[in-house]
C-alpha atoms as a PDB file:
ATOM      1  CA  UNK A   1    -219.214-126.736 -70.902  1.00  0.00           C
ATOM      2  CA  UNK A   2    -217.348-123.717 -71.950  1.00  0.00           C
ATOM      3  CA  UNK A   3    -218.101-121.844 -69.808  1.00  0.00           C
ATOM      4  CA  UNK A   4    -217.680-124.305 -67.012  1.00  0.00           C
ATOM      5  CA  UNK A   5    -213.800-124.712 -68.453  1.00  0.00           C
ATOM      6  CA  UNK A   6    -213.079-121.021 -68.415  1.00  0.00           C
ATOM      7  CA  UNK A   7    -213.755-120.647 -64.636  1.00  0.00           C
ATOM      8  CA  UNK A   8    -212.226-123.909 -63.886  1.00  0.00           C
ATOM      9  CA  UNK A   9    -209.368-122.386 -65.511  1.00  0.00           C
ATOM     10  CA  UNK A  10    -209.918-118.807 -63.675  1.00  0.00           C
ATOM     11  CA  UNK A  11    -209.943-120.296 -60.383  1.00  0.00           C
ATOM     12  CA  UNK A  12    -206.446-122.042 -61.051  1.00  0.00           C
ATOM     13  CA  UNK A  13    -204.943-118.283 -61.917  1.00  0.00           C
ATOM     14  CA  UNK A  14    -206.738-117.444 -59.011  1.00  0.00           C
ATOM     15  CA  UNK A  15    -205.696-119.810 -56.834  1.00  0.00           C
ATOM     16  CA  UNK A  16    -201.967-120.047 -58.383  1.00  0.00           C
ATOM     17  CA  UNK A  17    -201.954-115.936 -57.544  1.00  0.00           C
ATOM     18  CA  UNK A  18    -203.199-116.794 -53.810  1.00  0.00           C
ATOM     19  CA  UNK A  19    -200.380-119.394 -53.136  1.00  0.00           C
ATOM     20  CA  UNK A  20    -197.449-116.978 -54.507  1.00  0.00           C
ATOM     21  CA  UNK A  21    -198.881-113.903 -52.591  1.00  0.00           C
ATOM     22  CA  UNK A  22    -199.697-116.640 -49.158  1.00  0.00           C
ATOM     23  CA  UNK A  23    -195.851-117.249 -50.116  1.00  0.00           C
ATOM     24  CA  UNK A  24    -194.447-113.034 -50.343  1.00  0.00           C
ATOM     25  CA  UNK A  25    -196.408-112.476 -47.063  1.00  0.00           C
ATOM     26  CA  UNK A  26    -194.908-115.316 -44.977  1.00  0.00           C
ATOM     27  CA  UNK A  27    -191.122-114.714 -46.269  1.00  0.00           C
ATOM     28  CA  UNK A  28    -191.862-110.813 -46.428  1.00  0.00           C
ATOM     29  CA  UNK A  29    -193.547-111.403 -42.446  1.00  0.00           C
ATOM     30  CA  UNK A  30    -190.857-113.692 -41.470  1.00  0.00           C
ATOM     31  CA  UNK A  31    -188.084-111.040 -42.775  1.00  0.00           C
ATOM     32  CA  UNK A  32    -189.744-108.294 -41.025  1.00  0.00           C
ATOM     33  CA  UNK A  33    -189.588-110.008 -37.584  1.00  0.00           C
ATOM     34  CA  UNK A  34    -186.196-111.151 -38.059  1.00  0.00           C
ATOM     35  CA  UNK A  35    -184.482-108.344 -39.154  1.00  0.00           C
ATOM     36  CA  UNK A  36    -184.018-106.312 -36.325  1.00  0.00           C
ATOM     37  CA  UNK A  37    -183.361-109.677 -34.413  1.00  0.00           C
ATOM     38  CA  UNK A  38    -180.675-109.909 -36.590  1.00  0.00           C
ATOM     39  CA  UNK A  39    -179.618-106.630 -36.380  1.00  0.00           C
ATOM     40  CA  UNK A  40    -179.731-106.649 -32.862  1.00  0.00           C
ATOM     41  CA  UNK A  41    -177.291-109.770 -32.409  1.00  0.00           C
ATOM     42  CA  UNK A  42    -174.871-108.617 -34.217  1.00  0.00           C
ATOM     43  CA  UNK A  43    -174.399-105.434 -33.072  1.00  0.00           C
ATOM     44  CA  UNK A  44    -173.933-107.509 -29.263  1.00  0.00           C
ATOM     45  CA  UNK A  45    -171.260-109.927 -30.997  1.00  0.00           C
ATOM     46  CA  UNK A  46    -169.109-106.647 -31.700  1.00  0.00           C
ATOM     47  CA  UNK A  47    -169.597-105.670 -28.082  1.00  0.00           C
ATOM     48  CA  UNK A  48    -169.140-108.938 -26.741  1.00  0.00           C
ATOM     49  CA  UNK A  49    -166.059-109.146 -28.901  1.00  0.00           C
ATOM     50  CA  UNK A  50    -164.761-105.691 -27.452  1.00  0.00           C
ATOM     51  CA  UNK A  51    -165.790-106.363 -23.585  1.00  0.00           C
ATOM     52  CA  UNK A  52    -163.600-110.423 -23.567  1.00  0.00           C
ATOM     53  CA  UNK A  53    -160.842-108.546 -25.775  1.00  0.00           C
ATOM     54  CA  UNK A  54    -160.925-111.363 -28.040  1.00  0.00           C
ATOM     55  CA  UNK A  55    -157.735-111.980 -30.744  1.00  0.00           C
ATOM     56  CA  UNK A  56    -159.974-112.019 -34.014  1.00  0.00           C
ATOM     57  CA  UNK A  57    -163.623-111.369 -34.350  1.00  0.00           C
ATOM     58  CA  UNK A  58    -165.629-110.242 -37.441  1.00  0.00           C
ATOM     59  CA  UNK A  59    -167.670-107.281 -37.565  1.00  0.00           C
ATOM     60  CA  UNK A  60    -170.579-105.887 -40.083  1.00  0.00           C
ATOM     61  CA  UNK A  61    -170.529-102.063 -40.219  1.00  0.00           C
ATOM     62  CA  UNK A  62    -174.133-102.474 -42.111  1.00  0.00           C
ATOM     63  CA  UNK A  63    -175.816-104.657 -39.889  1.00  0.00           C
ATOM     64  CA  UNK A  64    -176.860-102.630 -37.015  1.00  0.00           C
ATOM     65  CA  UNK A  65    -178.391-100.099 -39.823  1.00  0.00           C
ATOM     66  CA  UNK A  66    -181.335-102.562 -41.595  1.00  0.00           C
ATOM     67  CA  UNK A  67    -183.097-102.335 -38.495  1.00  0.00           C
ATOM     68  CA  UNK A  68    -184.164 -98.849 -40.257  1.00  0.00           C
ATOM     69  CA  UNK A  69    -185.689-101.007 -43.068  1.00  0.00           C
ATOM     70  CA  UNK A  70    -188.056-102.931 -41.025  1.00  0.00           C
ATOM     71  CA  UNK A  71    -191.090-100.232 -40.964  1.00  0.00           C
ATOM     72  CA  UNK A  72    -191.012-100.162 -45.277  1.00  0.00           C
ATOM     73  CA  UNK A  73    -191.092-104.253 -44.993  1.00  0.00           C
ATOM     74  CA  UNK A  74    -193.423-104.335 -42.339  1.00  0.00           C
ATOM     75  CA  UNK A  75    -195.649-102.353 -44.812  1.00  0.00           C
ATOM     76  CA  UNK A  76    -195.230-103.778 -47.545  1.00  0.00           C
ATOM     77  CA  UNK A  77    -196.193-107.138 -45.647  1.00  0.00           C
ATOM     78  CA  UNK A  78    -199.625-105.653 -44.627  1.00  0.00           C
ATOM     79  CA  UNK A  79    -200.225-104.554 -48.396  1.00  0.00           C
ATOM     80  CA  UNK A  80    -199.212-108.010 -49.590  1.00  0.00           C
ATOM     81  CA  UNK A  81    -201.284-109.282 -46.877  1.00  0.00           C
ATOM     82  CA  UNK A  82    -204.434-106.807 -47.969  1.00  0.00           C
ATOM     83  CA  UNK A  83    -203.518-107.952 -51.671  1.00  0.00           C
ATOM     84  CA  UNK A  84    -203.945-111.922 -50.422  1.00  0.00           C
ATOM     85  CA  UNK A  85    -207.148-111.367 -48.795  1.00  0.00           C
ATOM     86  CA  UNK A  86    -208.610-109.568 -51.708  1.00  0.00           C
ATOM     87  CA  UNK A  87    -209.032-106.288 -50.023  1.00  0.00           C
ATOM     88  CA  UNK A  88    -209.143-102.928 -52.006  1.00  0.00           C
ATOM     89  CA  UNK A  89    -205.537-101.560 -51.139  1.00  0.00           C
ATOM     90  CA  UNK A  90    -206.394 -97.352 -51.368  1.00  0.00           C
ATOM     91  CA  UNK A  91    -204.350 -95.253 -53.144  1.00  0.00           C
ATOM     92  CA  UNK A  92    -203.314 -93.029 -49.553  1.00  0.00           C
ATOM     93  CA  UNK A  93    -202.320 -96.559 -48.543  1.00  0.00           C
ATOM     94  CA  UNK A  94    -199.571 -96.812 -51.599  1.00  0.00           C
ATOM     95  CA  UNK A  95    -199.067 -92.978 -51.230  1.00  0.00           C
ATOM     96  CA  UNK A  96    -197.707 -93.913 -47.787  1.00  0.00           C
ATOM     97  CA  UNK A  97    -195.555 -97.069 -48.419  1.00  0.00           C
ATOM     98  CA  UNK A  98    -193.858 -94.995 -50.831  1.00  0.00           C
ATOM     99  CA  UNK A  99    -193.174 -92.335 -49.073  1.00  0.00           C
ATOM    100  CA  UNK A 100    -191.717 -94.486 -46.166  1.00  0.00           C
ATOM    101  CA  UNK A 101    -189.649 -96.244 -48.676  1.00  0.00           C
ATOM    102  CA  UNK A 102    -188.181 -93.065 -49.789  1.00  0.00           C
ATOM    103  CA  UNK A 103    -187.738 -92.176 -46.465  1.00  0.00           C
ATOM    104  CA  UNK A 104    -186.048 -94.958 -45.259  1.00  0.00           C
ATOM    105  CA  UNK A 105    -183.825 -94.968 -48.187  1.00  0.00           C
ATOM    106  CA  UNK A 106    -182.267 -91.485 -47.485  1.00  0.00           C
ATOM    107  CA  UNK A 107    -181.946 -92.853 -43.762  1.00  0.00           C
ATOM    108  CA  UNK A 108    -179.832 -95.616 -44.863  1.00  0.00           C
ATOM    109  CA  UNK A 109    -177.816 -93.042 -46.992  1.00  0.00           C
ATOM    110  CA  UNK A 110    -177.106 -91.223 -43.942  1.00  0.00           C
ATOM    111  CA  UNK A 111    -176.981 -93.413 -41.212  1.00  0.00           C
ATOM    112  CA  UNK A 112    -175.133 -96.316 -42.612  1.00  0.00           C
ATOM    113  CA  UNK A 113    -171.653 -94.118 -42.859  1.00  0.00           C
ATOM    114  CA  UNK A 114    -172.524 -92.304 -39.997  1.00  0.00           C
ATOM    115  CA  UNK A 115    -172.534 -95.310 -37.772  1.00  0.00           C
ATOM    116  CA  UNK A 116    -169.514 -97.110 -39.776  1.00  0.00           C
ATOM    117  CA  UNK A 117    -167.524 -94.187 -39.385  1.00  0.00           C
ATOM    118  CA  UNK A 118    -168.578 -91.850 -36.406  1.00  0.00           C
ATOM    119  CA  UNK A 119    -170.570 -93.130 -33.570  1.00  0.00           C
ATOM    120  CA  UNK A 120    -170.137 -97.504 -33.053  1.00  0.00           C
ATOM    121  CA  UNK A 121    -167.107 -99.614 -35.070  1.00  0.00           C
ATOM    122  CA  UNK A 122    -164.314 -97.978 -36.387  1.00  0.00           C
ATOM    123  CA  UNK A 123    -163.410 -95.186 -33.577  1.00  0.00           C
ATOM    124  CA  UNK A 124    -164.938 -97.583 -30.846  1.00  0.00           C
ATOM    125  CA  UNK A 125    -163.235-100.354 -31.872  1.00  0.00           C
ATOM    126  CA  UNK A 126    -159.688 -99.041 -32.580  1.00  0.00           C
ATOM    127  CA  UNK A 127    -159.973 -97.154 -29.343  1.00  0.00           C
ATOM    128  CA  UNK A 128    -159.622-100.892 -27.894  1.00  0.00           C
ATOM    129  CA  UNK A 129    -156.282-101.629 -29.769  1.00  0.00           C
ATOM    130  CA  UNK A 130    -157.686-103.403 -32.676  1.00  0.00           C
ATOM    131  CA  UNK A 131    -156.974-103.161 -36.539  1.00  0.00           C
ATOM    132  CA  UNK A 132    -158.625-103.949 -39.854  1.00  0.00           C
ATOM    133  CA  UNK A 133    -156.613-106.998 -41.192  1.00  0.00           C
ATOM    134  CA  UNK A 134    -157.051-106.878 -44.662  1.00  0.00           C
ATOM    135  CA  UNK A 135    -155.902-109.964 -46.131  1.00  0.00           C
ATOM    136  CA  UNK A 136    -158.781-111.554 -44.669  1.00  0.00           C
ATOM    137  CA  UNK A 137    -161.367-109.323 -45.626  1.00  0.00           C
ATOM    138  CA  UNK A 138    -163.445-110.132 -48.568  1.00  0.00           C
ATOM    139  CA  UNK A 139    -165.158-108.045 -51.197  1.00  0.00           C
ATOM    140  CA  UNK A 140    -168.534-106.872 -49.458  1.00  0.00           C
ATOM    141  CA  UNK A 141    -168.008-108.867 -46.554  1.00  0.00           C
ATOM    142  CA  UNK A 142    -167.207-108.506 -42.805  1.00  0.00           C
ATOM    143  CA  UNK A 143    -164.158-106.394 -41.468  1.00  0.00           C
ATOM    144  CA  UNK A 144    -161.834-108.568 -39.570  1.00  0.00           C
ATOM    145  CA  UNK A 145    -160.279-106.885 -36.488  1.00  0.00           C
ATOM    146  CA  UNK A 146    -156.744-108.351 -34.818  1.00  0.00           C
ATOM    147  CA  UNK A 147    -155.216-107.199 -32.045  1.00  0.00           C
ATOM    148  CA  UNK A 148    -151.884-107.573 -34.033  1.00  0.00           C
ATOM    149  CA  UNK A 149    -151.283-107.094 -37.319  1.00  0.00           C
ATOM    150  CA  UNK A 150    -149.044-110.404 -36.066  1.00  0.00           C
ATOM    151  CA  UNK A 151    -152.235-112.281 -36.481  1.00  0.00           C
ATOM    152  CA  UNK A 152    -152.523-111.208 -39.740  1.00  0.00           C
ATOM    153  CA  UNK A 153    -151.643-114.134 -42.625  1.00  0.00           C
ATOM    154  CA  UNK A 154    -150.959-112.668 -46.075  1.00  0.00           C
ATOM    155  CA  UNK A 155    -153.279-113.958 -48.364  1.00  0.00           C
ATOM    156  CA  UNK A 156    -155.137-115.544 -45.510  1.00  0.00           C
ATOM    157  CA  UNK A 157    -158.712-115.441 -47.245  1.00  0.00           C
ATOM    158  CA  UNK A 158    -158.004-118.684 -47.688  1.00  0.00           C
ATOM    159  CA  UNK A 159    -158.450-119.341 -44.569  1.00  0.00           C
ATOM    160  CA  UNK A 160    -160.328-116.280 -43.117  1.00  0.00           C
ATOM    161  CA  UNK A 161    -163.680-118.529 -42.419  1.00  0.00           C
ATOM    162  CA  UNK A 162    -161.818-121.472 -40.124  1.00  0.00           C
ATOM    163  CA  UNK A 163    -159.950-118.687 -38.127  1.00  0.00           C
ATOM    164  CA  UNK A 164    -163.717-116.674 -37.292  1.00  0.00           C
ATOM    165  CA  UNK A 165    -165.398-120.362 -36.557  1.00  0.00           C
END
């Protein structure tokens, strides 16, 4: 009987570890996939935005730069997939994903002021006539471009989310 309730009580860890890796591989599989989906759109908004000359429109200087982050999820999705289906991960295997993290943290270093600054939003965009309107930018969050500082409410974060809706 003892022995019978220690691996009753194995297979719970067991199956407890399955379900919470089954759970890292779908959000981790799910993220993967929609991150450069993501990415992608809003990168379009800004052009959109740009091409209909809208008034106001929001726009993420990180967002078309996590697309660089999908090969280090994307691996660490097949190890947590390897790691649910009780497969030996090899230490070359590791090796790599860390390298590729490492990797695609010095690209993000790089290319996330590169593209803020030199090649897509700021020039591109104030080429077009817009400006930052800071009163409605928050801490971290989107840059809000007018095409008059006119449009431009002080203290208008209080209202920054009705005016992009």
């Amino acid at each position: 009987m003892m022995i019978k309730g220690s691996l009753i009580k194995h297979e719970r860890i067991t199956l407890s570890k399955n379900i919470k890796g089954i759970f890292l591989f779908t959000f981790f599989f799910v993220l993967t996939i929609t991150l450069p989906m993501i990415s992608y759109s809003e990168v379009t908004l800004v052009f959109e935005a740009l091409n209909q000359h809208q008034l106001i429109f929001e726009e993420k200087s990180f967002s078309a730069c996590l697309i660089l982050g999908t090969p280090a999820f994307a691996m660490l999705t097949r190890l947590i997939f390897l790691k649910v289906r009780n497969i030996e991960i090899k230490p070359e295997l590791l090796i790599k994903w860390y390298k590729l993290c490492g990797v695609t943290l010095i690209l993000l270093l790089i290319s996330v002021p590169t593209y803020t600054y030199f090649i897509e939003s700021k020039s591109k965009i104030k080429s077009k006539g817009y400006t930052v309107c800071n009163s409605y930018c928050t801490s971290r969050g989107a840059d809000i471009w007018v095409t008059s500082q006119h449009y431009c409410i002080e203290k208008g974060y209080r209202v920054s989310s009705e005016i992009i809706d």
